[in-house]
C-alpha atoms as a PDB file:
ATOM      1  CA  UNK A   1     270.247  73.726   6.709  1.00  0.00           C
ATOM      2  CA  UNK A   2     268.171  76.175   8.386  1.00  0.00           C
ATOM      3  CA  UNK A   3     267.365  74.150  11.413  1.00  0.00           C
ATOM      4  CA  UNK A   4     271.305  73.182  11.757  1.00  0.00           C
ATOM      5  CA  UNK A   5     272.035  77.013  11.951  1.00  0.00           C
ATOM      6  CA  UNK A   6     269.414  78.079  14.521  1.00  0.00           C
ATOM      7  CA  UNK A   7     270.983  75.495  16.400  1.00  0.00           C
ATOM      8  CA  UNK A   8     274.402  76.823  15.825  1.00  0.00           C
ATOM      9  CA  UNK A   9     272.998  80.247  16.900  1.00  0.00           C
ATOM     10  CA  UNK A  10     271.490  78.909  20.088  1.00  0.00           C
ATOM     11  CA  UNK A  11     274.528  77.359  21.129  1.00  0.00           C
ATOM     12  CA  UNK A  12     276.724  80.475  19.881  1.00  0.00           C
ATOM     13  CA  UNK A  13     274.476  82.986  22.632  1.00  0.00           C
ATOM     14  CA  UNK A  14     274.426  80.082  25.105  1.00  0.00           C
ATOM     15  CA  UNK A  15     278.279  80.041  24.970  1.00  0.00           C
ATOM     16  CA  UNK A  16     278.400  83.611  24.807  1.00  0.00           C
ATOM     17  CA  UNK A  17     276.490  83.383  28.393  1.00  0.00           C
ATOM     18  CA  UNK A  18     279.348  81.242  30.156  1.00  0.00           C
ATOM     19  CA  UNK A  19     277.692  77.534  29.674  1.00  0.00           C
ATOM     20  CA  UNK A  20     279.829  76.586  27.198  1.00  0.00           C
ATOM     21  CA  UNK A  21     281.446  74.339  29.478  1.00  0.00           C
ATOM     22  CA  UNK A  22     277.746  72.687  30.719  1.00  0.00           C
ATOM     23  CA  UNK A  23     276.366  72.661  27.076  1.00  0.00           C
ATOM     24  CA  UNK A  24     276.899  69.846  24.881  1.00  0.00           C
ATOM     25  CA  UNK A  25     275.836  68.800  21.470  1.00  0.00           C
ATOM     26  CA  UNK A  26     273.861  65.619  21.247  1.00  0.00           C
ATOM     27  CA  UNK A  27     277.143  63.791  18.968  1.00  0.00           C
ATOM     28  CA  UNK A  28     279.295  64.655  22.098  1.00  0.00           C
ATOM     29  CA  UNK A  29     277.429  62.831  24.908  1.00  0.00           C
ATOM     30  CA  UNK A  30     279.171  59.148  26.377  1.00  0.00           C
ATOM     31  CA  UNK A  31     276.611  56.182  25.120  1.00  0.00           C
ATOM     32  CA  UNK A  32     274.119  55.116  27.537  1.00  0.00           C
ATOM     33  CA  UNK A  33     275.355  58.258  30.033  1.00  0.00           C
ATOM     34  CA  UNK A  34     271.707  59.278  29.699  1.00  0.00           C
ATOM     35  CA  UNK A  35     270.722  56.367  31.232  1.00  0.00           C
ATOM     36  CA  UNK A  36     272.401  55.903  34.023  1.00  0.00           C
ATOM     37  CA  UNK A  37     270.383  58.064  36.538  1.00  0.00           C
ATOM     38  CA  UNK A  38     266.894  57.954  35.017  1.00  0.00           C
ATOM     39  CA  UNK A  39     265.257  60.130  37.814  1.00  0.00           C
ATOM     40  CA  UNK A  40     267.171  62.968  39.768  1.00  0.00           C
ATOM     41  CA  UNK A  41     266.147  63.875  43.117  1.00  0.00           C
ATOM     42  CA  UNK A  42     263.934  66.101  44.856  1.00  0.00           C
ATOM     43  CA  UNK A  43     263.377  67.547  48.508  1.00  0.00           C
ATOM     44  CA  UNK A  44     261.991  64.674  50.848  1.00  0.00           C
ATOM     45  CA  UNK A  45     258.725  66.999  51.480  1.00  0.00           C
ATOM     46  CA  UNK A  46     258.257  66.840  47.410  1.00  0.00           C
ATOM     47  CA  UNK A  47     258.709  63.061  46.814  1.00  0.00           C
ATOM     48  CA  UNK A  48     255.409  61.895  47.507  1.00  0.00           C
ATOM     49  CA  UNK A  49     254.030  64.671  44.610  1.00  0.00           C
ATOM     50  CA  UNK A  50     255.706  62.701  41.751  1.00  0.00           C
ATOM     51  CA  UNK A  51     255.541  59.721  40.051  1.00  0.00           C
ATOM     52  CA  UNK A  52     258.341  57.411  41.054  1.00  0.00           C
ATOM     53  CA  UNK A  53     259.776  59.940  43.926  1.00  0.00           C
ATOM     54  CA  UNK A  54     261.606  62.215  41.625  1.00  0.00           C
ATOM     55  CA  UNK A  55     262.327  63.963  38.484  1.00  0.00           C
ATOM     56  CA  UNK A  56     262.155  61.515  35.534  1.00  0.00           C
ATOM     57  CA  UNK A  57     264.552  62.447  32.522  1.00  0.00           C
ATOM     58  CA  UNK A  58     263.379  63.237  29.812  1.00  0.00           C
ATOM     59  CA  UNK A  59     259.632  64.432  31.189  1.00  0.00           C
ATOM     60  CA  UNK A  60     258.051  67.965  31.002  1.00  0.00           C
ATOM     61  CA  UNK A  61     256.604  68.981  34.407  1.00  0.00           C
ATOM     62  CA  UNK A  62     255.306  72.366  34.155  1.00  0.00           C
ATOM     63  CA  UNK A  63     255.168  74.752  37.325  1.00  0.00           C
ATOM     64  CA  UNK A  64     253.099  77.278  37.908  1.00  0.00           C
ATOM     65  CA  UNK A  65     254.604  79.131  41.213  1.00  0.00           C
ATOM     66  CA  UNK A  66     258.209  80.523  41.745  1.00  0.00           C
ATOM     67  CA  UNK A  67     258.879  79.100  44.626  1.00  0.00           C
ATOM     68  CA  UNK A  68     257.930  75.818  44.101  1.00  0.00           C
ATOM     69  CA  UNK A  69     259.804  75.418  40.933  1.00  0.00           C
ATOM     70  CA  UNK A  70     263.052  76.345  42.774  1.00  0.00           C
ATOM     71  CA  UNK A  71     262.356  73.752  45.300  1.00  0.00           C
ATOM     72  CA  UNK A  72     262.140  71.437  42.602  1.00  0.00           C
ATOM     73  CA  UNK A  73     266.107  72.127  41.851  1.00  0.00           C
ATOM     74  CA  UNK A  74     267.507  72.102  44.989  1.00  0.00           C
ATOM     75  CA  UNK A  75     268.160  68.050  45.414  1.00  0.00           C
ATOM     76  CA  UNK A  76     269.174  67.876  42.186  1.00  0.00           C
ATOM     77  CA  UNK A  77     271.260  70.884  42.097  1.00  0.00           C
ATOM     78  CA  UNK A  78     273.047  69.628  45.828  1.00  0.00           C
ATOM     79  CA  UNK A  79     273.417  66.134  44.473  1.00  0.00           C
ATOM     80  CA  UNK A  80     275.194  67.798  41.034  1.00  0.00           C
ATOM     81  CA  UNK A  81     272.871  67.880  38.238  1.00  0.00           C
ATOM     82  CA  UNK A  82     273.673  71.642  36.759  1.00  0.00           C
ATOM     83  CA  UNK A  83     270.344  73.524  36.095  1.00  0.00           C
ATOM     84  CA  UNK A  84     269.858  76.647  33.525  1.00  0.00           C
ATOM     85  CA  UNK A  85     266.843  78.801  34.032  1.00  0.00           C
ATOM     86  CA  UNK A  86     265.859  80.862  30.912  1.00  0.00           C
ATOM     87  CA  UNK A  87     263.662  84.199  30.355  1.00  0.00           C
ATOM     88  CA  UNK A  88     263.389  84.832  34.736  1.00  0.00           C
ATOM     89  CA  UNK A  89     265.613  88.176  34.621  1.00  0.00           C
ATOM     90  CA  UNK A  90     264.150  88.600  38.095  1.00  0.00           C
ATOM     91  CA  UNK A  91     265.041  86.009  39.605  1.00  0.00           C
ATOM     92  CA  UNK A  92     266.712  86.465  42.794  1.00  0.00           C
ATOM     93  CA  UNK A  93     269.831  84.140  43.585  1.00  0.00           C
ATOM     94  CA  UNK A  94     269.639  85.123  47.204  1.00  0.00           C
ATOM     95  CA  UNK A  95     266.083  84.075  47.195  1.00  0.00           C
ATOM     96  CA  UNK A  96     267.530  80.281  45.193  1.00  0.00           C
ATOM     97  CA  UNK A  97     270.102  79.837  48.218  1.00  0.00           C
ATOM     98  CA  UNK A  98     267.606  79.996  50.288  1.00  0.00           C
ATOM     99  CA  UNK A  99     265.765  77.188  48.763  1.00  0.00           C
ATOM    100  CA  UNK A 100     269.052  75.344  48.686  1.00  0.00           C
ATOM    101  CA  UNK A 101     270.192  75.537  45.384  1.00  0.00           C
ATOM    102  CA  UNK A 102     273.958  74.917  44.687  1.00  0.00           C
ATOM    103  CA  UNK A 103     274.572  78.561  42.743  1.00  0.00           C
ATOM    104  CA  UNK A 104     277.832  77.505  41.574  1.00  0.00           C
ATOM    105  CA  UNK A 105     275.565  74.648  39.215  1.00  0.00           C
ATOM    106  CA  UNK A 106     272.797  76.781  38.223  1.00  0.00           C
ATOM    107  CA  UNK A 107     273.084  78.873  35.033  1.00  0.00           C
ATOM    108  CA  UNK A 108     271.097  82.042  33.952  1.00  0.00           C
ATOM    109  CA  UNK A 109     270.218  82.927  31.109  1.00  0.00           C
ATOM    110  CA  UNK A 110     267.933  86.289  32.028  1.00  0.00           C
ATOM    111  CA  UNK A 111     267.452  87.741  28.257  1.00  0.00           C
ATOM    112  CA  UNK A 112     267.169  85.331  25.347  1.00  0.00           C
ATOM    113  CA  UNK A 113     265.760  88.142  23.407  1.00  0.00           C
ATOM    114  CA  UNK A 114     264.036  86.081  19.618  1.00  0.00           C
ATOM    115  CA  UNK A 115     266.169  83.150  20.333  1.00  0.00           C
ATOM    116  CA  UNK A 116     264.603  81.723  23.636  1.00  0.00           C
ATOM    117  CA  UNK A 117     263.402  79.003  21.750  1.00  0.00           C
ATOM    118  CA  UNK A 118     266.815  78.225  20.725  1.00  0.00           C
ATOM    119  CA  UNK A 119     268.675  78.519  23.287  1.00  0.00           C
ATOM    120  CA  UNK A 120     266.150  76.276  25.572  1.00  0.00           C
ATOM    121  CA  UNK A 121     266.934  73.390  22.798  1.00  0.00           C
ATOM    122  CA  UNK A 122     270.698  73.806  22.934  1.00  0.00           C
ATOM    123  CA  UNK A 123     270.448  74.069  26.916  1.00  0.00           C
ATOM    124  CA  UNK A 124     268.423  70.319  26.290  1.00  0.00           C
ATOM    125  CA  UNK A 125     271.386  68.913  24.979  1.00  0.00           C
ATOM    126  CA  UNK A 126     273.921  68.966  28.241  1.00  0.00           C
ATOM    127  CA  UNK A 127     271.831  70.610  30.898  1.00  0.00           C
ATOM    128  CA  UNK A 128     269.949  67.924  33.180  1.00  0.00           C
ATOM    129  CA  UNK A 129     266.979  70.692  34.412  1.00  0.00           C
ATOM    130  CA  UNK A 130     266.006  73.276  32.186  1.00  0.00           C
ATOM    131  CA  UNK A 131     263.715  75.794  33.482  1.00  0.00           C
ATOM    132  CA  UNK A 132     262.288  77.714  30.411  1.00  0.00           C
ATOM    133  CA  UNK A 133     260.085  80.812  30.981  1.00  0.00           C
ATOM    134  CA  UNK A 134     258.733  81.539  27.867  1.00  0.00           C
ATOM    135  CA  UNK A 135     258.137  85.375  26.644  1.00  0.00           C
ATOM    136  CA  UNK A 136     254.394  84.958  25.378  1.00  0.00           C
ATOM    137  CA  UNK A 137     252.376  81.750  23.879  1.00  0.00           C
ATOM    138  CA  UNK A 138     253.654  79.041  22.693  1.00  0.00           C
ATOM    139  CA  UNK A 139     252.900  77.237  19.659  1.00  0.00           C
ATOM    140  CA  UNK A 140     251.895  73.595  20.315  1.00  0.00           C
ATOM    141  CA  UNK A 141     254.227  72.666  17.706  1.00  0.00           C
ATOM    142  CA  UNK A 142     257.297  74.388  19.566  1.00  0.00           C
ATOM    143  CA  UNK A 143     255.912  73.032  22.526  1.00  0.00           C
ATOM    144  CA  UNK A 144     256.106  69.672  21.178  1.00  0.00           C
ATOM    145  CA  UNK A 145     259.495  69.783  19.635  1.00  0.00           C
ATOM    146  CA  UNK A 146     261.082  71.078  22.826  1.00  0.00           C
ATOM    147  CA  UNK A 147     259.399  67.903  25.165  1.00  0.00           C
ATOM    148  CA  UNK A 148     260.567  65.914  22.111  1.00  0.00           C
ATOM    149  CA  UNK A 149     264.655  66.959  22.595  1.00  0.00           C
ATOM    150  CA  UNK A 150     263.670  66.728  26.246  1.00  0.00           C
ATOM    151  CA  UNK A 151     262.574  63.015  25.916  1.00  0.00           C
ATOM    152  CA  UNK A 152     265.781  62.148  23.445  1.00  0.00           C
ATOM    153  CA  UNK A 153     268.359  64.241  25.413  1.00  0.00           C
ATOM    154  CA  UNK A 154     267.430  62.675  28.598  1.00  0.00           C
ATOM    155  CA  UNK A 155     266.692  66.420  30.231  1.00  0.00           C
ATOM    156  CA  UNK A 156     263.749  67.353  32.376  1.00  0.00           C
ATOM    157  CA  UNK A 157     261.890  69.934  30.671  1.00  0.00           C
ATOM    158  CA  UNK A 158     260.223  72.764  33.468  1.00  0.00           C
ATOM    159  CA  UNK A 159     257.792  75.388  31.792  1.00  0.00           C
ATOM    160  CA  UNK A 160     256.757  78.281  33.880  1.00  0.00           C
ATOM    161  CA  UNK A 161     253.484  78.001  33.791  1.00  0.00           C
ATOM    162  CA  UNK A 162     251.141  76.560  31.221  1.00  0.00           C
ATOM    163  CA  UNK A 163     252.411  74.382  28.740  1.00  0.00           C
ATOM    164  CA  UNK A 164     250.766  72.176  25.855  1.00  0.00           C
ATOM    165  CA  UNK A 165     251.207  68.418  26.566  1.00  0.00           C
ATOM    166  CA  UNK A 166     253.074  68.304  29.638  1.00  0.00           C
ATOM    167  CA  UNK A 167     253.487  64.999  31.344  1.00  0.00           C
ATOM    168  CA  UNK A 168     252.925  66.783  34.488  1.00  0.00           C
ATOM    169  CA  UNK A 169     251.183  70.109  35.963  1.00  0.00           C
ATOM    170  CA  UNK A 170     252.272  71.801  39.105  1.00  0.00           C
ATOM    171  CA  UNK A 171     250.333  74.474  41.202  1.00  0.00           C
ATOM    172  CA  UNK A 172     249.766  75.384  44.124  1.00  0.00           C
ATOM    173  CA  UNK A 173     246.200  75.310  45.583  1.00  0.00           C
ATOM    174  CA  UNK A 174     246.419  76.435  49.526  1.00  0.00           C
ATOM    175  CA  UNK A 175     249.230  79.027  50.853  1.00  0.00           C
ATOM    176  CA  UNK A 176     249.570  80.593  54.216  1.00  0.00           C
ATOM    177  CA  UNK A 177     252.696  82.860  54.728  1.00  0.00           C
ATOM    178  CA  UNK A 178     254.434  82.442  58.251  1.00  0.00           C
ATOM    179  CA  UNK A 179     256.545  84.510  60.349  1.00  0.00           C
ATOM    180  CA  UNK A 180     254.094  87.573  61.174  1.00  0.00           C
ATOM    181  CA  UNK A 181     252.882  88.331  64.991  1.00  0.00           C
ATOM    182  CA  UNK A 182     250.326  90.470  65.699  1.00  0.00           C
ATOM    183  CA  UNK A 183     251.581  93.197  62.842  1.00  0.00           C
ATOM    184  CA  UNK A 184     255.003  92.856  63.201  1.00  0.00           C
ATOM    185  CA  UNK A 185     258.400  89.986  62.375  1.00  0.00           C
ATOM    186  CA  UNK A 186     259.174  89.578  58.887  1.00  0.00           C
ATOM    187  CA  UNK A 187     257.959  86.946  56.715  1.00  0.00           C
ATOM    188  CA  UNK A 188     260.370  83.593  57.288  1.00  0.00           C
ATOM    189  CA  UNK A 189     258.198  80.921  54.877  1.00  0.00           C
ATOM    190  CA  UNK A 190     255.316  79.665  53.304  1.00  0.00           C
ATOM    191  CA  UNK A 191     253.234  76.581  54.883  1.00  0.00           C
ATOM    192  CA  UNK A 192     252.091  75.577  51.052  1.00  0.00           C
ATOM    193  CA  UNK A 193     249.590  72.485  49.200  1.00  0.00           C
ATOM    194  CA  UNK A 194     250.966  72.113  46.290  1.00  0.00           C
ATOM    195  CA  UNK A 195     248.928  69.663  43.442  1.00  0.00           C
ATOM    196  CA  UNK A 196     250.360  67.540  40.748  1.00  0.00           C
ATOM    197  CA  UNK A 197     248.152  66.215  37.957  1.00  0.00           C
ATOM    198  CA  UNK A 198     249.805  64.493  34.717  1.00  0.00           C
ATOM    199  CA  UNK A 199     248.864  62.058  32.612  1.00  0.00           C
ATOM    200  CA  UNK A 200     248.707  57.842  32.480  1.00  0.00           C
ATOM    201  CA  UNK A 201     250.003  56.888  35.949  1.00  0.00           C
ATOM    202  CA  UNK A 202     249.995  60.252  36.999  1.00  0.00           C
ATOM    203  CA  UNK A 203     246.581  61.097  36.119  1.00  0.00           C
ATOM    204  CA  UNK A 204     245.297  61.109  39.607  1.00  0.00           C
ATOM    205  CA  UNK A 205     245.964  63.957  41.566  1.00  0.00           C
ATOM    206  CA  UNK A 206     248.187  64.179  44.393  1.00  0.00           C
ATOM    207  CA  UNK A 207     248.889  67.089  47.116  1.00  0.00           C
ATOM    208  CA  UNK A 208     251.713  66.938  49.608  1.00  0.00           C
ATOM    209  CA  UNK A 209     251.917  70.243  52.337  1.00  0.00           C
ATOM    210  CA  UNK A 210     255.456  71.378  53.340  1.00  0.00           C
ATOM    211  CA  UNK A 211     257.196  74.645  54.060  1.00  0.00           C
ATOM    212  CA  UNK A 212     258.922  76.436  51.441  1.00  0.00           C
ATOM    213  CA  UNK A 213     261.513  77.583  51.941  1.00  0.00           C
ATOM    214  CA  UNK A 214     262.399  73.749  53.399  1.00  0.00           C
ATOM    215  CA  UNK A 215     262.516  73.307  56.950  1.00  0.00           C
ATOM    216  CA  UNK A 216     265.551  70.802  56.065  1.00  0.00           C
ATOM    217  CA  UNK A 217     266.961  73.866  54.074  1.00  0.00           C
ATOM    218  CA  UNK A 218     268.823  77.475  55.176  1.00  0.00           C
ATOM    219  CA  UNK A 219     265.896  78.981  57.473  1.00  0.00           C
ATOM    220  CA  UNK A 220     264.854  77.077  60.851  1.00  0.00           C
ATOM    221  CA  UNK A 221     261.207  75.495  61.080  1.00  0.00           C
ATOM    222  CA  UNK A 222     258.649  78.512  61.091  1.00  0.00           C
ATOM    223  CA  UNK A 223     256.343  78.080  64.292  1.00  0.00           C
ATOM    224  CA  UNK A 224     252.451  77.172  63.406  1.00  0.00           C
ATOM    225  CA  UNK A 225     251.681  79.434  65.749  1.00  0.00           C
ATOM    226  CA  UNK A 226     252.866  82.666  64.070  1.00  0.00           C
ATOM    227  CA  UNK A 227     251.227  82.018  60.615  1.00  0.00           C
ATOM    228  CA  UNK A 228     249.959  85.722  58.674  1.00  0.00           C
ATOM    229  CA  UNK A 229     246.226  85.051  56.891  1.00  0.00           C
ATOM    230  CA  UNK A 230     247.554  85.221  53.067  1.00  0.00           C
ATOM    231  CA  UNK A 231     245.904  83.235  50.802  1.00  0.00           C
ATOM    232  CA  UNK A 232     246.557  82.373  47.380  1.00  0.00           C
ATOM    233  CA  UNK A 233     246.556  79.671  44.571  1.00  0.00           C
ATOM    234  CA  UNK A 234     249.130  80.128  41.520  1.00  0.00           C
ATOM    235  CA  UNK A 235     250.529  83.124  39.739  1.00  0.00           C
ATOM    236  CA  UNK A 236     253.869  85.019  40.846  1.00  0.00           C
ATOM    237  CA  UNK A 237     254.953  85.322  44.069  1.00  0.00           C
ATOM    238  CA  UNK A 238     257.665  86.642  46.319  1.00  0.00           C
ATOM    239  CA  UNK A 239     260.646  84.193  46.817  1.00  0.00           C
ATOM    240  CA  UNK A 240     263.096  86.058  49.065  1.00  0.00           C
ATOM    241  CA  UNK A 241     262.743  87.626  52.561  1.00  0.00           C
ATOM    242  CA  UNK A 242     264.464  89.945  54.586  1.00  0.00           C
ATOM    243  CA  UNK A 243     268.045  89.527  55.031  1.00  0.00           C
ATOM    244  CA  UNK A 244     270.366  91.962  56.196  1.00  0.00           C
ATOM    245  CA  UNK A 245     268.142  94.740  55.559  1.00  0.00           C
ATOM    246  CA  UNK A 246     267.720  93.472  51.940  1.00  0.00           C
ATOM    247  CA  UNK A 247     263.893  93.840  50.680  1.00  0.00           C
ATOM    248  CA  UNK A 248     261.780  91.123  49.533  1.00  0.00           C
ATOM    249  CA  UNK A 249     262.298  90.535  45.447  1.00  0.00           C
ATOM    250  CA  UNK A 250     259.982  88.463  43.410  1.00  0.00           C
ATOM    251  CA  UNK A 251     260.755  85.359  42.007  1.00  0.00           C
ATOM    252  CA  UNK A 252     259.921  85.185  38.075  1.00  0.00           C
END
């Protein structure tokens, strides 16, 4: 009884957020609907970093950079799978445009308050990518339970960083911003190597080097010749550049 009303209270705030119309209980899904896409897409720079070219349902790929985790959604979210992202109140829709992201199929849910965990497992149910940044450690047994729904709902579980047991681990390991002369322009991208190491077949690593924001996306290809000297591996980052006369916000 207790379990049945956390997860009437998950899906109560969820509904309360404006998914009620992408949320779903398990009982109400179509049989075999889960199984007729088994791996959503991702951009073509991205493909070679996962196992089988895309995002397998029902798999946990944690990601430990903003910016790549958006790029993550953007096929999927163009092609129609709707996306929730919980516990990022700061992250910038401008900067998820940018990375291509349809905004009319991604949901927020900024402040879960005591019921992230909750509301991540109702999101499980009818959500094809859930992006869940949780508010402090996480249990291993939490952890497990949420891959679990991920694996039964047919949902692609994405952690924000660290995560207990996930099929597959994200991060970047090289990063050079672009779009800098000689101290002046205004950052345009991010000329990124980005690792994936998982387990069973995707125990080996693999590294694939792109631009993020995608060349293929809203900005134009940045020129190699106007590259600034950051360098950095993991952790937050900014996502969003000028625009307008808007400032740079962070991402996460």
């Amino acid at each position: 009884m207790r379990g049945a009303a956390r997860r009437a209270a998950g899906l109560q705030v969820v509904r309360a957020a404006g998914l009620g119309d992408a949320v779903r209980t398990a009982g109400e899904h179509a049989a075999g609907e889960v199984g007729v896409t088994r791996t959503l897409p991702v951009l073509s720079g991205l493909r070679a970093l996962l196992p089988g070219g895309g995002l397998r349902r029902g798999a946990t790929i944690a990601v430990h950079t903003s910016s790549v985790l958006l790029a993550l959604l953007a096929a999927a979210s163009r092609a129609g799978s709707w996306c929730a992202v919980v516990g990022l109140p700061g992250l910038s829709p401008i900067a998820a445009a940018e990375m291509g992201i349809a905004l009319e199929r991604l949901a927020l849910v900024p402040h879960p308050g005591t019921e992230w965990t909750t509301i991540v497992a109702a999101l499980l149910d009818g959500v094809d990518i859930v992006v869940a940044a949780p508010p402090g450690p996480v249990a291993p047994v939490v952890a497990g339970r949420l891959a679990a729904r991920a694996r039964q709902r047919g949902s692609v579980l994405m952690p924000a960083g660290a995560w207990t047991g996930a099929d597959l681990t994200v991060a970047p390991v090289r990063g050079v911003w672009g779009g800098l002369g000689a101290g002046r322009g205004r950052l345009r991208g991010r000329e990124m190597t980005i690792q994936a190491r998982g387990r069973g077949a995707a125990s080996a690593p693999r590294e694939v080097t792109l631009w993020l924001p995608a060349v293929e996306g809203v900005l134009p290809p940045v020129s190699r010749g106007s590259k600034a000297g950051e360098r950095g591996a993991g952790g937050r980052e900014v996502g969003g550049r000028e625009a307008g006369g808007d400032t740079l916000r962070r991402v996460g």
